[in-house]
Protein backbone atom coordinates (compact mmCIF):
# COMPACT_ATOMS: atom_id res chain seq x y z
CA UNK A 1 -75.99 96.11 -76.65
CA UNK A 2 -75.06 93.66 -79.17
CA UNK A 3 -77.98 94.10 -81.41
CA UNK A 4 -77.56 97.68 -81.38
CA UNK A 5 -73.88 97.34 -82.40
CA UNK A 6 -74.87 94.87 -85.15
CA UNK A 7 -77.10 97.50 -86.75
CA UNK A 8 -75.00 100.06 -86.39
CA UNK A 9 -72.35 98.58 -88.70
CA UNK A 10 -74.30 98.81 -91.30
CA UNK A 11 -74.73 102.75 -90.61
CA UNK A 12 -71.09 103.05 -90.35
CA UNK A 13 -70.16 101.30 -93.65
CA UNK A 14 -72.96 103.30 -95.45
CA UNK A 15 -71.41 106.52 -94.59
CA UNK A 16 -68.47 106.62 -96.89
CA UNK A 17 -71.03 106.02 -100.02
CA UNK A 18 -72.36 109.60 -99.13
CA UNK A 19 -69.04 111.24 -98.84
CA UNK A 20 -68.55 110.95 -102.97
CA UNK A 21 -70.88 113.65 -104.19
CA UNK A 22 -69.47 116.06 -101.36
CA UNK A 23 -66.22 115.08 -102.60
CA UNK A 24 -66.67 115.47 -105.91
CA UNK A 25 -68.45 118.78 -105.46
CA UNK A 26 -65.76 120.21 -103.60
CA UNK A 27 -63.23 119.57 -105.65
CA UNK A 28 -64.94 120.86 -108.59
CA UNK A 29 -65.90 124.05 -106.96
CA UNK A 30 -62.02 124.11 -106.16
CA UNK A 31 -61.00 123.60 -109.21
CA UNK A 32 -62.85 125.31 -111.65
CA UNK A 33 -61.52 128.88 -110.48
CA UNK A 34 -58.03 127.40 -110.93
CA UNK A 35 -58.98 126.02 -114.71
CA UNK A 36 -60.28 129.33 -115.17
CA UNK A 37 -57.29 131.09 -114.77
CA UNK A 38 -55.06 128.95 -116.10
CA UNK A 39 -57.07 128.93 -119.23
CA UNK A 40 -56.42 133.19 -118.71
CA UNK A 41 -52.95 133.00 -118.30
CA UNK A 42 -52.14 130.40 -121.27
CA UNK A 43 -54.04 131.96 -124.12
CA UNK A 44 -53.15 135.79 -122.72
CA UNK A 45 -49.69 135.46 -121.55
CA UNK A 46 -48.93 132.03 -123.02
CA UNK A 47 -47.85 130.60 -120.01
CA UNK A 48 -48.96 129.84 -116.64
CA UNK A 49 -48.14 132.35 -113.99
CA UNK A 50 -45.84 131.20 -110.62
CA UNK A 51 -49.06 131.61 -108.45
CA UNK A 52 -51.00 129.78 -110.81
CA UNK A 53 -48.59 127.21 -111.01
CA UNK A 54 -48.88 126.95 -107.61
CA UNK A 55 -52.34 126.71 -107.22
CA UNK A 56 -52.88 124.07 -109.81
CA UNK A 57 -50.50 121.25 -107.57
CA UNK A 58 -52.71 122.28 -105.03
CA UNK A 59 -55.69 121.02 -106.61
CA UNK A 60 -53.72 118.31 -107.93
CA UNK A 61 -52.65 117.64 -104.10
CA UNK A 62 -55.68 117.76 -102.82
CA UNK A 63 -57.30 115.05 -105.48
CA UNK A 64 -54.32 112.82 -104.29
CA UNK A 65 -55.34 112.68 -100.96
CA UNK A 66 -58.79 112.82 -101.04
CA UNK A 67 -58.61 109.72 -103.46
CA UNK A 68 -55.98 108.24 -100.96
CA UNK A 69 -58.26 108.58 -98.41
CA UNK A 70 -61.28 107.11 -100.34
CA UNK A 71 -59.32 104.20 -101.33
CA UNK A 72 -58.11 103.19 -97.53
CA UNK A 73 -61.45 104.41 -96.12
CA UNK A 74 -64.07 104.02 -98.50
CA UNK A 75 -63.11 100.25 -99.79
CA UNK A 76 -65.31 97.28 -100.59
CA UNK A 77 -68.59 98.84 -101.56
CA UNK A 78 -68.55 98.26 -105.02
CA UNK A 79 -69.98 95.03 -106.19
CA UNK A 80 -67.67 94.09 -108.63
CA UNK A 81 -66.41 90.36 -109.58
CA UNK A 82 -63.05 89.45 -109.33
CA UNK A 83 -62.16 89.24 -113.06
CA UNK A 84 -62.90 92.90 -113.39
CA UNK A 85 -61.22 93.53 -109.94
CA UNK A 86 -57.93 92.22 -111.17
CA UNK A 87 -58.74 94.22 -114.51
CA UNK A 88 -58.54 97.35 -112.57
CA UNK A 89 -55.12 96.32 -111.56
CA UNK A 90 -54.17 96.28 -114.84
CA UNK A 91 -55.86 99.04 -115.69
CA UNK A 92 -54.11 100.85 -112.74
CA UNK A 93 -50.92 99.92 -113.98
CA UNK A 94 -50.67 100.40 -117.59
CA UNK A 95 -52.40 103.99 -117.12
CA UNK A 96 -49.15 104.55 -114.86
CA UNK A 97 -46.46 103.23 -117.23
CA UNK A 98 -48.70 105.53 -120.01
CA UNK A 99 -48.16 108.33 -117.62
CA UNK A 100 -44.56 107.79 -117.10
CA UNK A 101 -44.01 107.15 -120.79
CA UNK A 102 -45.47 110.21 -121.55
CA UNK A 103 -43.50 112.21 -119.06
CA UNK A 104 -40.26 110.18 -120.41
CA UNK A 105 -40.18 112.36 -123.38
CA UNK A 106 -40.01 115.67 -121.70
CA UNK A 107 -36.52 117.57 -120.81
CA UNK A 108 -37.67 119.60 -117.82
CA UNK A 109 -39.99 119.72 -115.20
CA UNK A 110 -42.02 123.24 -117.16
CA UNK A 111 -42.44 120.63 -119.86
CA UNK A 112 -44.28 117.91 -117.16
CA UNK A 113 -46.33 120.32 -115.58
CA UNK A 114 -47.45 122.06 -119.04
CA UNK A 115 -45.94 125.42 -118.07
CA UNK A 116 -43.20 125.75 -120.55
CA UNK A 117 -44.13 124.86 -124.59
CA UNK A 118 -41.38 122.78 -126.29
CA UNK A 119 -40.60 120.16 -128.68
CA UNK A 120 -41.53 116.31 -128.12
CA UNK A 121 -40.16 113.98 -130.35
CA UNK A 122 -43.89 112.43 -132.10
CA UNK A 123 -42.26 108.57 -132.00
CA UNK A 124 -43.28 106.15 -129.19
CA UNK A 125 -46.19 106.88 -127.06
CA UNK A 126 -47.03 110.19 -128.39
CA UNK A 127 -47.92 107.80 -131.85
CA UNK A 128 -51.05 106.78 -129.50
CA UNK A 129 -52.24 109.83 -127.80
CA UNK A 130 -51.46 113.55 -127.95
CA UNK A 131 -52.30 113.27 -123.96
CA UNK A 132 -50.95 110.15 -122.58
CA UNK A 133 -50.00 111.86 -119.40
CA UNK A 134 -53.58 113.24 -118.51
CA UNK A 135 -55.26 109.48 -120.11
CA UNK A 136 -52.60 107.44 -118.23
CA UNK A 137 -53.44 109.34 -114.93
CA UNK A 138 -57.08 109.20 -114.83
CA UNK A 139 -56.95 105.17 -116.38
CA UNK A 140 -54.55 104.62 -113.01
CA UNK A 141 -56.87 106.76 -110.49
CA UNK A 142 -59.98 104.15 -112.05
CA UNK A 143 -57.98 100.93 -112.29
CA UNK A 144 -57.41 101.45 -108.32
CA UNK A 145 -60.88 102.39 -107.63
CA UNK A 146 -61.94 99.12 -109.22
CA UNK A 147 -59.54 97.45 -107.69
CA UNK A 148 -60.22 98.76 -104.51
CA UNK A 149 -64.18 98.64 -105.09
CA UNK A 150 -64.37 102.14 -103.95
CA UNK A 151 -67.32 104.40 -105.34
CA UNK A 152 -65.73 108.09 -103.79
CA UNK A 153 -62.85 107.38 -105.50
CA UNK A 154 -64.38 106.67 -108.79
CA UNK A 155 -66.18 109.49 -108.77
CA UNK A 156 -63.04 111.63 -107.94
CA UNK A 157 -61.71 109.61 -111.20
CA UNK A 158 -64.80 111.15 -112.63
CA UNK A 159 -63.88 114.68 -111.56
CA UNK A 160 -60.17 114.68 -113.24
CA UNK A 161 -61.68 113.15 -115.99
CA UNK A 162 -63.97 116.00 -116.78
CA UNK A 163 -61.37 118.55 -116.12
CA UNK A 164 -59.33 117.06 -118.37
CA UNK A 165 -61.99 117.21 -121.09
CA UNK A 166 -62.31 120.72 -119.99
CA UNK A 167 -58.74 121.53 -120.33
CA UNK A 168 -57.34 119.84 -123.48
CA UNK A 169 -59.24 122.16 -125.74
CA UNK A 170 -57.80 125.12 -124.07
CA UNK A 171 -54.09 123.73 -124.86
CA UNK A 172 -54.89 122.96 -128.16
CA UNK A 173 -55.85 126.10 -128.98
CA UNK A 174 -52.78 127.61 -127.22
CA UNK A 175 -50.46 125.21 -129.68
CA UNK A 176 -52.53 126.07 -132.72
CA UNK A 177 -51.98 130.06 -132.32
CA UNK A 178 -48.31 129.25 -131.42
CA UNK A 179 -47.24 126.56 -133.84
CA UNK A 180 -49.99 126.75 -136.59
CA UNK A 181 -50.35 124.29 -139.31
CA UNK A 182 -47.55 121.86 -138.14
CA UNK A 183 -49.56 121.30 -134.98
CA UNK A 184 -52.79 121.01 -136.66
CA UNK A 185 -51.16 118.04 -138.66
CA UNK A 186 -50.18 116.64 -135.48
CA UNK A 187 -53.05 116.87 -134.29
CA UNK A 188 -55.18 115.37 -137.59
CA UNK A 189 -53.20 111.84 -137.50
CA UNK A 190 -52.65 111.81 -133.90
CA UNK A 191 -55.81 110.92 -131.30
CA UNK A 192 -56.69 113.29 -128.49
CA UNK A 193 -57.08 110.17 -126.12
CA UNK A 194 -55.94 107.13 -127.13
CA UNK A 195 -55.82 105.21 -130.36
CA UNK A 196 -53.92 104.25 -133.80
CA UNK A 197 -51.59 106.96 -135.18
CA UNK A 198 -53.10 107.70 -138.62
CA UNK A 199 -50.35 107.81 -141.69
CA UNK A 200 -49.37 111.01 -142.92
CA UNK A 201 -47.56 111.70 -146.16
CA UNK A 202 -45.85 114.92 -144.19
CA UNK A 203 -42.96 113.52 -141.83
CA UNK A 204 -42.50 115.81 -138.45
CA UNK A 205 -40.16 114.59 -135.99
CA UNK A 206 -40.18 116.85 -133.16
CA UNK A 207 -43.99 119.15 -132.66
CA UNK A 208 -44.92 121.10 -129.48
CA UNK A 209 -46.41 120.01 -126.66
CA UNK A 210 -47.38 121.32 -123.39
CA UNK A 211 -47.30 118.22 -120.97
CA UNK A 212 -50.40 116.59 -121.64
């Protein structure tokens, strides 16, 4: 009986390695509907409808616990040294003070969850990134799963990450046919990700911006 528990450890701690692709493929096959018609909805009626609204925390509540989960559950499987273990703390944390930075600047919450165009003022963090919200979220969700040595929930880190990539465009094009050439030089001296502000001899204080 002992031997047989012995090897079945193993077995048990191999499981949770397996659960990542399901994972991932689940929530993409979620999601993609709800990117779908969000990316309907803003370039048609230039907002987000209430049920799509709606549906998109879903998604977004659904990650959250499924990465929860993977991070409580599914811990310890990565081999990674301890230097770059405590680097995902950090990582974990500046992503979430980029986040909150980002979110800082808005004035309601149709502004934070990219339902409502308006103004930004173009100082501070928006200087680095035209998204800090969406880079600060996904640098937190892989800070933890290096911290936590947790391969599901990097690959759910994976998953925002490439729905992000999916999405930005789709705003960007929404804020070009809205605001025209003032976004477009926004968007010249200002990275999509993450990176130095480039000068620009045309000064713009406040530019839209649709909670990215």
């Amino acid at each position: 009986m002992r031997r047989a528990a012995r090897t079945a450890t193993p077995q048990r701690r191999s499981r949770p390695r397996k659960i990542a692709p399901v994972a991932a493929a689940a929530l993409l096959g979620g999601a993609a509907p709800v990117l779908v018609r969000m990316r309907r909805d803003l370039l048609t009626a230039g907002a987000l409808a209430p049920v799509t609204t709606v549906a998109m925390y879903a998604v977004y509540a659904t990650h959250a616990a499924a990465t929860g989960a993977a991070l409580s559950i599914d811990s310890g499987h990565l081999r990674l040294p301890r230097p770059l273990r405590w680097g995902g703390v950090g990582l974990a944390a500046g992503g979430v003070g980029l986040c909150v930075a980002g979110m800082g600047r808005f004035t309601g919450p149709g502004q934070v969850s990219g339902t409502d165009t308006g103004p930004i003022v173009t100082a501070g963090v928006y200087r680095l990134s035209r998204n800090p919200q969406y880079v600060g979220y996904t640098a937190a969700l892989a800070g933890l799963s290096a911290a936590r040595r947790s391969p599901t929930a990097l690959v759910l880190s994976g998953v925002v990450a490439a729905a992000y990539r999916w999405w930005v465009p789709v705003e960007e094009q929404h804020l070009d046919q809205v605001f025209g050439a003032d976004y477009r030089a926004y968007r010249s001296r200002t990275p999509r990700w993450l990176g130095v502000s480039r000068p620009s001899t045309k000064h713009a204080g406040n530019l839209p911006s649709t909670g990215g």
